[in-house]
PDB file of N, CA and C in Angstrom:
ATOM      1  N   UNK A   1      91.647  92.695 152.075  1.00  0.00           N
ATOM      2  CA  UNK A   1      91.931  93.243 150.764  1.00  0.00           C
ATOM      3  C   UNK A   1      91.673  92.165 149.728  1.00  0.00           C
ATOM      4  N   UNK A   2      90.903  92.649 148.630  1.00  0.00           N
ATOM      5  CA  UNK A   2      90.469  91.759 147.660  1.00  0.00           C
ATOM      6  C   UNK A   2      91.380  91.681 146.755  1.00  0.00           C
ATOM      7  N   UNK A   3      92.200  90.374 145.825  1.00  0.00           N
ATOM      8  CA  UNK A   3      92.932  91.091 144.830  1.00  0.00           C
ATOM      9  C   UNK A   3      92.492  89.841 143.734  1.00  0.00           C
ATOM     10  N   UNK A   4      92.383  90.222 142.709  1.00  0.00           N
ATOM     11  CA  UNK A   4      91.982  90.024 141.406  1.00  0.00           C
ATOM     12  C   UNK A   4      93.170  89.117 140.206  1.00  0.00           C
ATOM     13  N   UNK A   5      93.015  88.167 139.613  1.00  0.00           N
ATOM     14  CA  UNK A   5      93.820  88.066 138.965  1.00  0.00           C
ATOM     15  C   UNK A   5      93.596  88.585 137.518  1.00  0.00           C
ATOM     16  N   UNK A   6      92.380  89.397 136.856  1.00  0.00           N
ATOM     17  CA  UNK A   6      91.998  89.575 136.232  1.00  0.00           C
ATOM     18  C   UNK A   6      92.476  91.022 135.560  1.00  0.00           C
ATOM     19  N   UNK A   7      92.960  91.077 134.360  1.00  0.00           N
ATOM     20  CA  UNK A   7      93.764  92.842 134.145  1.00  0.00           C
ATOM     21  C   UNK A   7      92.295  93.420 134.227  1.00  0.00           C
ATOM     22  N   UNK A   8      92.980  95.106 134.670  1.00  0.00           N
ATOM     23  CA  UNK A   8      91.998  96.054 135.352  1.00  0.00           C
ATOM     24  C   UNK A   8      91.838  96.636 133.763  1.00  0.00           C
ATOM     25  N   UNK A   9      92.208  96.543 132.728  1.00  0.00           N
ATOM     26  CA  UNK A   9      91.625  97.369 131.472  1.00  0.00           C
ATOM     27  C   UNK A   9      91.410  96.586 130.585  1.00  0.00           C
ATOM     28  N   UNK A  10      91.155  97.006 129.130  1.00  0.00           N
ATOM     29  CA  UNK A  10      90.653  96.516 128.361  1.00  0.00           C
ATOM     30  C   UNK A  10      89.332  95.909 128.437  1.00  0.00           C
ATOM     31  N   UNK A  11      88.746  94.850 127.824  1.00  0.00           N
ATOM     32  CA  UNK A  11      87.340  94.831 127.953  1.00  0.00           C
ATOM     33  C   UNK A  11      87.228  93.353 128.484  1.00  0.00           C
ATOM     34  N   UNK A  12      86.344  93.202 129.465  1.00  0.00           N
ATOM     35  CA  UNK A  12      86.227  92.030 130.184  1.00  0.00           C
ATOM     36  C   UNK A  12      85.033  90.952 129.592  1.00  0.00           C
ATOM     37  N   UNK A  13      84.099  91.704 128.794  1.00  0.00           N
ATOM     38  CA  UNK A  13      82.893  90.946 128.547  1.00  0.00           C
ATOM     39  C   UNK A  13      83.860  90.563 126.776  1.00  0.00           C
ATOM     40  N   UNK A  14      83.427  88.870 126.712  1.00  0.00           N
ATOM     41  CA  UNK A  14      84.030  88.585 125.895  1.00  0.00           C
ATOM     42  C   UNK A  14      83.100  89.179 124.345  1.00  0.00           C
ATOM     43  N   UNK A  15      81.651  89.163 124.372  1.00  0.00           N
ATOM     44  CA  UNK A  15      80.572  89.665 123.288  1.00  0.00           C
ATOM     45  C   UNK A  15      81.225  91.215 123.045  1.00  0.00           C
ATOM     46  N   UNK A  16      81.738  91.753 124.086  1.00  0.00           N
ATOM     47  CA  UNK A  16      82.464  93.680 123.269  1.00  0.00           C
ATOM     48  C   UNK A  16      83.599  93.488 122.712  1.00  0.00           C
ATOM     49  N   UNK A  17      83.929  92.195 122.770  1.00  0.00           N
ATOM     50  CA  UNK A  17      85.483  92.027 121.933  1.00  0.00           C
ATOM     51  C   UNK A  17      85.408  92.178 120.787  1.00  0.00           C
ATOM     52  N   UNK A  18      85.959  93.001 119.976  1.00  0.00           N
ATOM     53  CA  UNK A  18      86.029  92.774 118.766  1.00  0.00           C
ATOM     54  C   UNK A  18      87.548  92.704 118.130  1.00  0.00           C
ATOM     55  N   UNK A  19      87.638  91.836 117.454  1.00  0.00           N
ATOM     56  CA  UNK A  19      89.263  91.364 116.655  1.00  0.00           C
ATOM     57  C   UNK A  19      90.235  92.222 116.082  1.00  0.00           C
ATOM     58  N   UNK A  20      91.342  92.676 116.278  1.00  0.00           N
ATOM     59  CA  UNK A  20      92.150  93.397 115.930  1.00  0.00           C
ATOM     60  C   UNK A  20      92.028  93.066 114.005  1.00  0.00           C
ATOM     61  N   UNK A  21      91.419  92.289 113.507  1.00  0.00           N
ATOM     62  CA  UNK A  21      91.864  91.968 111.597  1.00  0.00           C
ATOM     63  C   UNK A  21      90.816  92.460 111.259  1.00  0.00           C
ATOM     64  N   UNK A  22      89.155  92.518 112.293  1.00  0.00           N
ATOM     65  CA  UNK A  22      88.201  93.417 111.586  1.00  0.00           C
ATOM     66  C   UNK A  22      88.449  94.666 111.536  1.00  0.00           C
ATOM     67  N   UNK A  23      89.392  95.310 112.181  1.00  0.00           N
ATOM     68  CA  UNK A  23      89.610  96.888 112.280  1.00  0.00           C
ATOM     69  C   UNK A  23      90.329  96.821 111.037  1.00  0.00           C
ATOM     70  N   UNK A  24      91.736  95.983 110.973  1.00  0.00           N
ATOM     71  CA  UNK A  24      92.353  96.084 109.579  1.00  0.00           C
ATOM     72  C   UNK A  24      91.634  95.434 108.312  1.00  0.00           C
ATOM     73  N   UNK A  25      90.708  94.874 108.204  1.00  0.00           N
ATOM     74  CA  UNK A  25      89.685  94.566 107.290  1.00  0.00           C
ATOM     75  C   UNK A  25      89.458  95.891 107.106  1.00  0.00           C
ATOM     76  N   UNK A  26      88.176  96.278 107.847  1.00  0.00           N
ATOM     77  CA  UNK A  26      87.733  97.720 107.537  1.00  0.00           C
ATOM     78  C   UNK A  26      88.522  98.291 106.839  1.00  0.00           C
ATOM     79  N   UNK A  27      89.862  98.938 107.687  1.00  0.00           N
ATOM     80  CA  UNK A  27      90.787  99.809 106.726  1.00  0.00           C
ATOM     81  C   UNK A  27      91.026  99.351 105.946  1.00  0.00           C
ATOM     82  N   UNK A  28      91.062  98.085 105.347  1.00  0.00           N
ATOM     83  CA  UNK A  28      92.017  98.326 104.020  1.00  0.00           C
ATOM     84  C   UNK A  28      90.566  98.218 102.828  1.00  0.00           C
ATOM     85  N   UNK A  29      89.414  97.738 103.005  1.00  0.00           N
ATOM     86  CA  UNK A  29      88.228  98.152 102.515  1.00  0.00           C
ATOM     87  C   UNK A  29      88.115  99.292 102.226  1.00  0.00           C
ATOM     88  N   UNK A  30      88.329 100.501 103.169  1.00  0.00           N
ATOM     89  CA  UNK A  30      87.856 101.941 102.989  1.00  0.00           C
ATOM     90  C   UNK A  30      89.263 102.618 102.166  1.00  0.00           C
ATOM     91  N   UNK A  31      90.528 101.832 102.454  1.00  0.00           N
ATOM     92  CA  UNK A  31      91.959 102.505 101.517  1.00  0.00           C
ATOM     93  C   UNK A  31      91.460 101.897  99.874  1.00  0.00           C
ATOM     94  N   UNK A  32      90.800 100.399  99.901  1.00  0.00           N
ATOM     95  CA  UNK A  32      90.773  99.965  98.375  1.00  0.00           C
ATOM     96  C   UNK A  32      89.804 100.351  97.485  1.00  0.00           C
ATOM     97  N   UNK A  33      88.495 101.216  98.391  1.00  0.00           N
ATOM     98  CA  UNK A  33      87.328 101.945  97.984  1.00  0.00           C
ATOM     99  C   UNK A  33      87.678 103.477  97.578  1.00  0.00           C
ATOM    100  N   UNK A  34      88.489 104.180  98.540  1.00  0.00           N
ATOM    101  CA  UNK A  34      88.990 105.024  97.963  1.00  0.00           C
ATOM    102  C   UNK A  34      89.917 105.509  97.014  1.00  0.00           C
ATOM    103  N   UNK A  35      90.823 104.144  96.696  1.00  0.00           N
ATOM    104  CA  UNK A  35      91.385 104.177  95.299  1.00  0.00           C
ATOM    105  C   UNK A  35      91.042 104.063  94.128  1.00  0.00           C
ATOM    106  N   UNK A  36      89.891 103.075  94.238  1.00  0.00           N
ATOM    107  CA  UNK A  36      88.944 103.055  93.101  1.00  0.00           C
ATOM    108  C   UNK A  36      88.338 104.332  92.614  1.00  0.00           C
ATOM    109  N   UNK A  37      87.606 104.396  93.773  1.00  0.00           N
ATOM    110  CA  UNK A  37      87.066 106.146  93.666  1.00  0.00           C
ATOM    111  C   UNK A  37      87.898 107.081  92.770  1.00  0.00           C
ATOM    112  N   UNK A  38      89.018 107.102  93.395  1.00  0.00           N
ATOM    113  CA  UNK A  38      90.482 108.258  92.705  1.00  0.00           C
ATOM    114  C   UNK A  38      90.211 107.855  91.102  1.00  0.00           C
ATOM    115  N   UNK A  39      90.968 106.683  90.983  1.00  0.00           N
ATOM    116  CA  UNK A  39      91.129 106.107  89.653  1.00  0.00           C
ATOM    117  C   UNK A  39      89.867 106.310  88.756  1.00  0.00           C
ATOM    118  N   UNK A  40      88.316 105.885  89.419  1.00  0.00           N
ATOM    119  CA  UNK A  40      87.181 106.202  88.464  1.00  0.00           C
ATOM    120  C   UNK A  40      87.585 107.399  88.103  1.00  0.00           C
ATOM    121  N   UNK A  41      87.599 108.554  88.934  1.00  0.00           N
ATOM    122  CA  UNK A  41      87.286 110.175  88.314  1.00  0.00           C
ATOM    123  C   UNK A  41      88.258 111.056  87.621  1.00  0.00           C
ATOM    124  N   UNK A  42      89.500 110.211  87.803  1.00  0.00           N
ATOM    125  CA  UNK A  42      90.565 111.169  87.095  1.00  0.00           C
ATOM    126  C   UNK A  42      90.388 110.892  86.020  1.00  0.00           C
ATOM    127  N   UNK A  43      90.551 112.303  85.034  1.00  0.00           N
ATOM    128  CA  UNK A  43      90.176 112.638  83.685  1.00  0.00           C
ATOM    129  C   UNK A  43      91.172 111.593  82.774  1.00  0.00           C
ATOM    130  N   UNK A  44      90.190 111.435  82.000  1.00  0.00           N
ATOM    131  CA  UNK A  44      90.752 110.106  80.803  1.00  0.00           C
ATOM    132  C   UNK A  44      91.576 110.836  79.994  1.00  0.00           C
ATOM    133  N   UNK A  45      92.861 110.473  79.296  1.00  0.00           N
ATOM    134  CA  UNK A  45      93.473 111.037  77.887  1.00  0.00           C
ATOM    135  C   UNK A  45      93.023 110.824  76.702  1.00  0.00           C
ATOM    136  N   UNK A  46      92.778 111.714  76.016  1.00  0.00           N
ATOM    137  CA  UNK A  46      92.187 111.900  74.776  1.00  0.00           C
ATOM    138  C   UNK A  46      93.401 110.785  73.700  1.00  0.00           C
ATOM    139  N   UNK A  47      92.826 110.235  73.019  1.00  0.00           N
ATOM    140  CA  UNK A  47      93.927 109.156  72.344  1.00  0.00           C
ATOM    141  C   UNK A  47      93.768 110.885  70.670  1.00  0.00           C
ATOM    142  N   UNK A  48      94.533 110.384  70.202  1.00  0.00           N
ATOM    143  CA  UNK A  48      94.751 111.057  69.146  1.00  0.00           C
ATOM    144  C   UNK A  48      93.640 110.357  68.050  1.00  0.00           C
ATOM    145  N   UNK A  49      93.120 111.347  66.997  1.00  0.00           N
ATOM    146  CA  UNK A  49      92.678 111.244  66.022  1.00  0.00           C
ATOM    147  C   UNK A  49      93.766 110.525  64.653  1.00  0.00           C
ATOM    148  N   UNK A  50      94.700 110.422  65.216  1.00  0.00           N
ATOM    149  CA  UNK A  50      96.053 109.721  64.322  1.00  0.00           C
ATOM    150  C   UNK A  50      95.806 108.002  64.707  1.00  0.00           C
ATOM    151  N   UNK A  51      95.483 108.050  65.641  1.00  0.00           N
ATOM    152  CA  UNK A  51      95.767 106.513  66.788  1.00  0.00           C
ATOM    153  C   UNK A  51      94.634 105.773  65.747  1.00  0.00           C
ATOM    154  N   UNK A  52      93.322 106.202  65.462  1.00  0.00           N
ATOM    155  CA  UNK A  52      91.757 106.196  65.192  1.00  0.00           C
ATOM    156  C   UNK A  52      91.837 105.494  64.194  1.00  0.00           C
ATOM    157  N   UNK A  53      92.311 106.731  63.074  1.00  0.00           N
ATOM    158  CA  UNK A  53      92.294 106.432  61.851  1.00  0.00           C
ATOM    159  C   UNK A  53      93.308 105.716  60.931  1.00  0.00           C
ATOM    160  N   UNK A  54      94.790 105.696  61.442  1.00  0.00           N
ATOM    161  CA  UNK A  54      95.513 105.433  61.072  1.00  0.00           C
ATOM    162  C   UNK A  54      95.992 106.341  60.297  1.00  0.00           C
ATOM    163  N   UNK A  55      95.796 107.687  59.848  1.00  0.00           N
ATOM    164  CA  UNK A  55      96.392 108.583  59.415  1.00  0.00           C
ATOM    165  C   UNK A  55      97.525 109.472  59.559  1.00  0.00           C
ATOM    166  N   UNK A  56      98.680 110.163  59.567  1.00  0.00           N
ATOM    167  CA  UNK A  56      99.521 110.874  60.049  1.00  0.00           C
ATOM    168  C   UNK A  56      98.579 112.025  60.585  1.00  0.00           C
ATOM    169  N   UNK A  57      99.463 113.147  61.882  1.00  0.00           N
ATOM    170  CA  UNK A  57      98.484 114.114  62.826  1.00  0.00           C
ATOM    171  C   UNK A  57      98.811 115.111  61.637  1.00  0.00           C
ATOM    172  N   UNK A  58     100.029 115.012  61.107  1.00  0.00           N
ATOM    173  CA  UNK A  58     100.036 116.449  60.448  1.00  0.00           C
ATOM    174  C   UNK A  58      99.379 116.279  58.976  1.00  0.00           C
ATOM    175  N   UNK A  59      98.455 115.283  58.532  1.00  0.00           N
ATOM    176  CA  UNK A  59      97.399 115.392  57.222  1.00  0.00           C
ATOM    177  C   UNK A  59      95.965 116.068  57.368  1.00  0.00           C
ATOM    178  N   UNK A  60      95.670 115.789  58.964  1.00  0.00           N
ATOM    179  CA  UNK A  60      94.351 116.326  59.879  1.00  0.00           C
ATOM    180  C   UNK A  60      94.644 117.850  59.578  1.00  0.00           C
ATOM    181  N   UNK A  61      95.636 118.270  59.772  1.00  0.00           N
ATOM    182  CA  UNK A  61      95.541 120.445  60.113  1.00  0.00           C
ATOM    183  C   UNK A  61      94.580 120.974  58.636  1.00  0.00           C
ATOM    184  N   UNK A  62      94.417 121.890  59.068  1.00  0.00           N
ATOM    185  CA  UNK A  62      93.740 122.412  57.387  1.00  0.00           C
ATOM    186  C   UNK A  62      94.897 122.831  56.470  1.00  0.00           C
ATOM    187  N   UNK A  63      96.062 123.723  57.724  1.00  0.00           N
ATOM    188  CA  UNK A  63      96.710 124.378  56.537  1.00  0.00           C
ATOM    189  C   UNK A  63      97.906 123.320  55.963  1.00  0.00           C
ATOM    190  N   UNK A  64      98.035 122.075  55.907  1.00  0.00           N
ATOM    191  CA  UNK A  64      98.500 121.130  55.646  1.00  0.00           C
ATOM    192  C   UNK A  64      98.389 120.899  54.553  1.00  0.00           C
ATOM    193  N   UNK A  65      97.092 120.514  53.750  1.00  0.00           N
ATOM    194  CA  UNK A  65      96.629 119.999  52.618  1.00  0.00           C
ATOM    195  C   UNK A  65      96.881 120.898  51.561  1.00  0.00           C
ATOM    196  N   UNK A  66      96.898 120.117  50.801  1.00  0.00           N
ATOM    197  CA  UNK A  66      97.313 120.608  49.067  1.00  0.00           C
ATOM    198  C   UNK A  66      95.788 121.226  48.439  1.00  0.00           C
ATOM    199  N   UNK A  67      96.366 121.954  47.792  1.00  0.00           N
ATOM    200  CA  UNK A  67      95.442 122.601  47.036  1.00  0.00           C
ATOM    201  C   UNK A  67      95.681 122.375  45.441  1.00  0.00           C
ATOM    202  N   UNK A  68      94.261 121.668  45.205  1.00  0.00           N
ATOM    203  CA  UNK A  68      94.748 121.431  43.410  1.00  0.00           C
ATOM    204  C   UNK A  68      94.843 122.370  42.322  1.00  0.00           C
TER     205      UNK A  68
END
């Protein structure tokens, strides 16, 4: 009977090893790519035409203004 001191799983050739921090590299690459992503496309808020000009919002309405 032959017996081995070598474990029967995982990968024996040291070149198929690959590092448990490139897997978590990857992921957190593809979590920090897809946040970006999110953040690019969600719709921007319109700033007010008050913010712009420095004017009050309620001088902008039409039915606001004075009539001479």
């Amino acid at each position: 009977m032959i017996t081995s001191t070598r474990p029967t799983g995982g990968c024996d050739d040291n070149e198929s090893f690959i590092p448990m921090w490139l897997f978590l590299l990857e992921a957190g690459t593809a979590l920090a790519l897809f946040l970006f992503i999110l953040w690019w496309t969600l719709p921007k808020k319109e700033k007010d035409s008050a913010d712009d000009s420095g004017a009050t919002p309620s001088s902008d309405k039409e039915g606001d203004r004075e009539q001479p």
